[in-house]
C-alpha atoms as a PDB file:
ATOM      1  CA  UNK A   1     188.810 155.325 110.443  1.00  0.00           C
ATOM      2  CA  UNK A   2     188.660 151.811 109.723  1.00  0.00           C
ATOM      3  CA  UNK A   3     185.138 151.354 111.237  1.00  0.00           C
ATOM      4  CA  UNK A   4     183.823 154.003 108.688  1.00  0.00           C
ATOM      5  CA  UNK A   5     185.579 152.336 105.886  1.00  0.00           C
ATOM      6  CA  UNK A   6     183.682 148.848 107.172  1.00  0.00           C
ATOM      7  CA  UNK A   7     180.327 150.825 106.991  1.00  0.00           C
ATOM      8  CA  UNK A   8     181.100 151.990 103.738  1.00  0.00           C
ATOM      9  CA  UNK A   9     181.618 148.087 102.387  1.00  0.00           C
ATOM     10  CA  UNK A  10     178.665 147.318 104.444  1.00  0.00           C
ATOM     11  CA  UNK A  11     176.292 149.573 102.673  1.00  0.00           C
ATOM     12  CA  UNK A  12     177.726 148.487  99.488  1.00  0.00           C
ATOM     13  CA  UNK A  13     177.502 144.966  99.836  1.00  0.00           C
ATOM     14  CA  UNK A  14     174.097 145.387 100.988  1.00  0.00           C
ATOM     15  CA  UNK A  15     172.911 146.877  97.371  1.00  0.00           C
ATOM     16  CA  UNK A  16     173.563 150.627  97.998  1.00  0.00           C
ATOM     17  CA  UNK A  17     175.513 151.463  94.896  1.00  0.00           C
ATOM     18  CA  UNK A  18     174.070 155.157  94.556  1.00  0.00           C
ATOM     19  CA  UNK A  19     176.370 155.882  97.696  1.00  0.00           C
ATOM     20  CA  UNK A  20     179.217 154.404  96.048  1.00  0.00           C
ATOM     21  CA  UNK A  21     178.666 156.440  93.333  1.00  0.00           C
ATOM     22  CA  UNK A  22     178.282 159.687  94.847  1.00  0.00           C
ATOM     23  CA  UNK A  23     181.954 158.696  96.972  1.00  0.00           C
ATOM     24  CA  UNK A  24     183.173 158.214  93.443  1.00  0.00           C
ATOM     25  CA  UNK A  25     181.691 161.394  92.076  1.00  0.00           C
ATOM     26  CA  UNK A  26     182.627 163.697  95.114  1.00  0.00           C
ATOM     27  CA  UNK A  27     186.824 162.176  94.718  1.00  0.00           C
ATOM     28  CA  UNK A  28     186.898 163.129  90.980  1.00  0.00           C
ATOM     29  CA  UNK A  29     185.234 166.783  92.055  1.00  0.00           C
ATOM     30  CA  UNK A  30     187.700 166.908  94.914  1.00  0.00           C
ATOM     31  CA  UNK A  31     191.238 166.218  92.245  1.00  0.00           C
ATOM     32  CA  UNK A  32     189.959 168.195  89.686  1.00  0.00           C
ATOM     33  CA  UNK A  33     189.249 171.189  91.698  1.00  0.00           C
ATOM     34  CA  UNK A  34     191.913 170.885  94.592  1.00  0.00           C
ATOM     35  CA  UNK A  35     195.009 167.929  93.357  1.00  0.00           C
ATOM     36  CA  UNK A  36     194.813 168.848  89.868  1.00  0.00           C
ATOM     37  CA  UNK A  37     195.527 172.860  90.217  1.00  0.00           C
ATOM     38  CA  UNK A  38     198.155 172.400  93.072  1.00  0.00           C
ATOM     39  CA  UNK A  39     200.341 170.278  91.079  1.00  0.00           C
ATOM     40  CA  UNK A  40     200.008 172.318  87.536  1.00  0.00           C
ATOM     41  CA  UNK A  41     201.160 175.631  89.460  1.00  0.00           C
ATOM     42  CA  UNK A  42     204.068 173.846  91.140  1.00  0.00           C
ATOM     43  CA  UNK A  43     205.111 172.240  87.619  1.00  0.00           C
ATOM     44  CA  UNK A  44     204.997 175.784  86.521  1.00  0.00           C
ATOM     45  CA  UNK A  45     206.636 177.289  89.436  1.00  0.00           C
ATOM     46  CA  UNK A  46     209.669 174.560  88.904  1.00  0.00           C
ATOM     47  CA  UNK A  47     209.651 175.708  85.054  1.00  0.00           C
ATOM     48  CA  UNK A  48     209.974 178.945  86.176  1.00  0.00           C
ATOM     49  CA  UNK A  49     212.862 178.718  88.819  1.00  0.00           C
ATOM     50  CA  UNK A  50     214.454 176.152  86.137  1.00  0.00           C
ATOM     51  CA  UNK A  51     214.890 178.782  83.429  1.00  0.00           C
ATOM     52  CA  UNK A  52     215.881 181.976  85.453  1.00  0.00           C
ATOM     53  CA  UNK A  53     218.659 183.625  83.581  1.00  0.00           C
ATOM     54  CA  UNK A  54     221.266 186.567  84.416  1.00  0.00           C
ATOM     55  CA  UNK A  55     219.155 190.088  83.672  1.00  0.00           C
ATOM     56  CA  UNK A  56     216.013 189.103  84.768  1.00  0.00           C
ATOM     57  CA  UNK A  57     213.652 190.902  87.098  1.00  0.00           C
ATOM     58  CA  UNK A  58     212.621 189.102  89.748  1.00  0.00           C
ATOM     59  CA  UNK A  59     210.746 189.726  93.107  1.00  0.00           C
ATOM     60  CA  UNK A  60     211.031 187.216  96.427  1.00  0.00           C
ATOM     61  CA  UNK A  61     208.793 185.747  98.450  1.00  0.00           C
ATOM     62  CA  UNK A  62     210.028 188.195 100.976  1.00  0.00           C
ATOM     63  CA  UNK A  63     209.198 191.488  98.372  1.00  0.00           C
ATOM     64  CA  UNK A  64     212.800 192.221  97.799  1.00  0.00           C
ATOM     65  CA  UNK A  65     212.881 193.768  93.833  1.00  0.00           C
ATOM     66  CA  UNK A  66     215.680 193.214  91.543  1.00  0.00           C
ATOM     67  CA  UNK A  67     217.697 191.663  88.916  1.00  0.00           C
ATOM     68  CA  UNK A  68     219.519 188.427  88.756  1.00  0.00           C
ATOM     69  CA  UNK A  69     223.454 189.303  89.011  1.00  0.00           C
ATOM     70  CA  UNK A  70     225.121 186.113  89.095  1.00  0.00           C
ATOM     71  CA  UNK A  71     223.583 182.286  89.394  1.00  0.00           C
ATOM     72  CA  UNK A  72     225.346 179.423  91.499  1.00  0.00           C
ATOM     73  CA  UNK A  73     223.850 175.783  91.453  1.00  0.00           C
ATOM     74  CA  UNK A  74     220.721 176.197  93.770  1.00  0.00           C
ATOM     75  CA  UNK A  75     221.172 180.033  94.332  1.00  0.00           C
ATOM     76  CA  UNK A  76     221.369 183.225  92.701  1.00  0.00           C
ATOM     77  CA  UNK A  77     222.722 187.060  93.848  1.00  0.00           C
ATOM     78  CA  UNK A  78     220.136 189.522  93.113  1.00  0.00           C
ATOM     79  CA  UNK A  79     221.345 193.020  93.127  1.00  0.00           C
ATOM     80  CA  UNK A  80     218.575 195.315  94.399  1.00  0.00           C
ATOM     81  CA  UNK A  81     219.939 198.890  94.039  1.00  0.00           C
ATOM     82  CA  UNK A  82     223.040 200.017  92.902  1.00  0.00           C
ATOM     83  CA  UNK A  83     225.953 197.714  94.049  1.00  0.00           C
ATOM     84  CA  UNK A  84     223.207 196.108  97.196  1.00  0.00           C
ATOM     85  CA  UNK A  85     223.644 192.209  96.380  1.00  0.00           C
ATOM     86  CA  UNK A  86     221.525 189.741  98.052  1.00  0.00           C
ATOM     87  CA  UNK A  87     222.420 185.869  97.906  1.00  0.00           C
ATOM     88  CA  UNK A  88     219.208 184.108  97.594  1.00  0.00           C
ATOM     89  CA  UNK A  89     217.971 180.620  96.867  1.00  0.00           C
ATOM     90  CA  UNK A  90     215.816 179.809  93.782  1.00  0.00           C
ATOM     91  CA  UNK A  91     213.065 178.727  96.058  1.00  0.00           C
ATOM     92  CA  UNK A  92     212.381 182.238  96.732  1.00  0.00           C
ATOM     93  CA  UNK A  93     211.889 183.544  93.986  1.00  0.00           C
ATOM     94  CA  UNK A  94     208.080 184.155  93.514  1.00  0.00           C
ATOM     95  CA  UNK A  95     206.266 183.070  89.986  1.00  0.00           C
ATOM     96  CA  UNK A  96     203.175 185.437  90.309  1.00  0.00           C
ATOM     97  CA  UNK A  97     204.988 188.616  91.455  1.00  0.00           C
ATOM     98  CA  UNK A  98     207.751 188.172  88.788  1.00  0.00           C
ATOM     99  CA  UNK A  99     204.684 188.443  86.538  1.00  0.00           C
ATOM    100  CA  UNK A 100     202.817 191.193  87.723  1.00  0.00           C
ATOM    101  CA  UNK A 101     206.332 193.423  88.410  1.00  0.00           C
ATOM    102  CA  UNK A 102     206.903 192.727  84.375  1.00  0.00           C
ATOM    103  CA  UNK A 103     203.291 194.150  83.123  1.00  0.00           C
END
């Protein structure tokens, strides 16, 4: 690792700044199409978990349907059929399939 790091300076200081550049380029490609999506969907996935409210339909990572009976702290009871209750954490709830179960 460090000997390709010491190649890298090596190129540079010998006048090669069109590599440099293209490591520069390839980084900024690299967090705007990999870093920069990752971390917007988990800011929205906390949002998400942060407002979850008694009465809403939710789904699980797991696929269990249903609607959020009580809330406690870090977890919640979701009741899936009449009188079933299921003690969950927030974690588990899923962003995407809460959104496609609501269309």
């Amino acid at each position: 690792m460090f000997t390709m790091i010491y190649s890298i300076l090596l190129q540079a200081q010998q006048g090669n700044w069109s590599f440099l550049i293209m490591m520069g380029l390839m980084f900024v490609i690299i967090y705007f199409f990999m870093i920069r999506p990752q971390q917007k969907k988990a800011k929205d996935q906390k949002k998400f978990i942060d407002e979850i409210k008694r009465g809403d339909y939710v789904v699980t990572i797991g696929g269990a349907h249903g609607r959020v009976a009580e809330l406690e702290g870090d977890t919640f009871i979701l009741e899936v059929e009449k009188g079933g209750r299921i003690k969950f954490n927030k974690s588990a709830i899923s962003l995407e399939a809460s959104k496609a179960a609501n269309k």
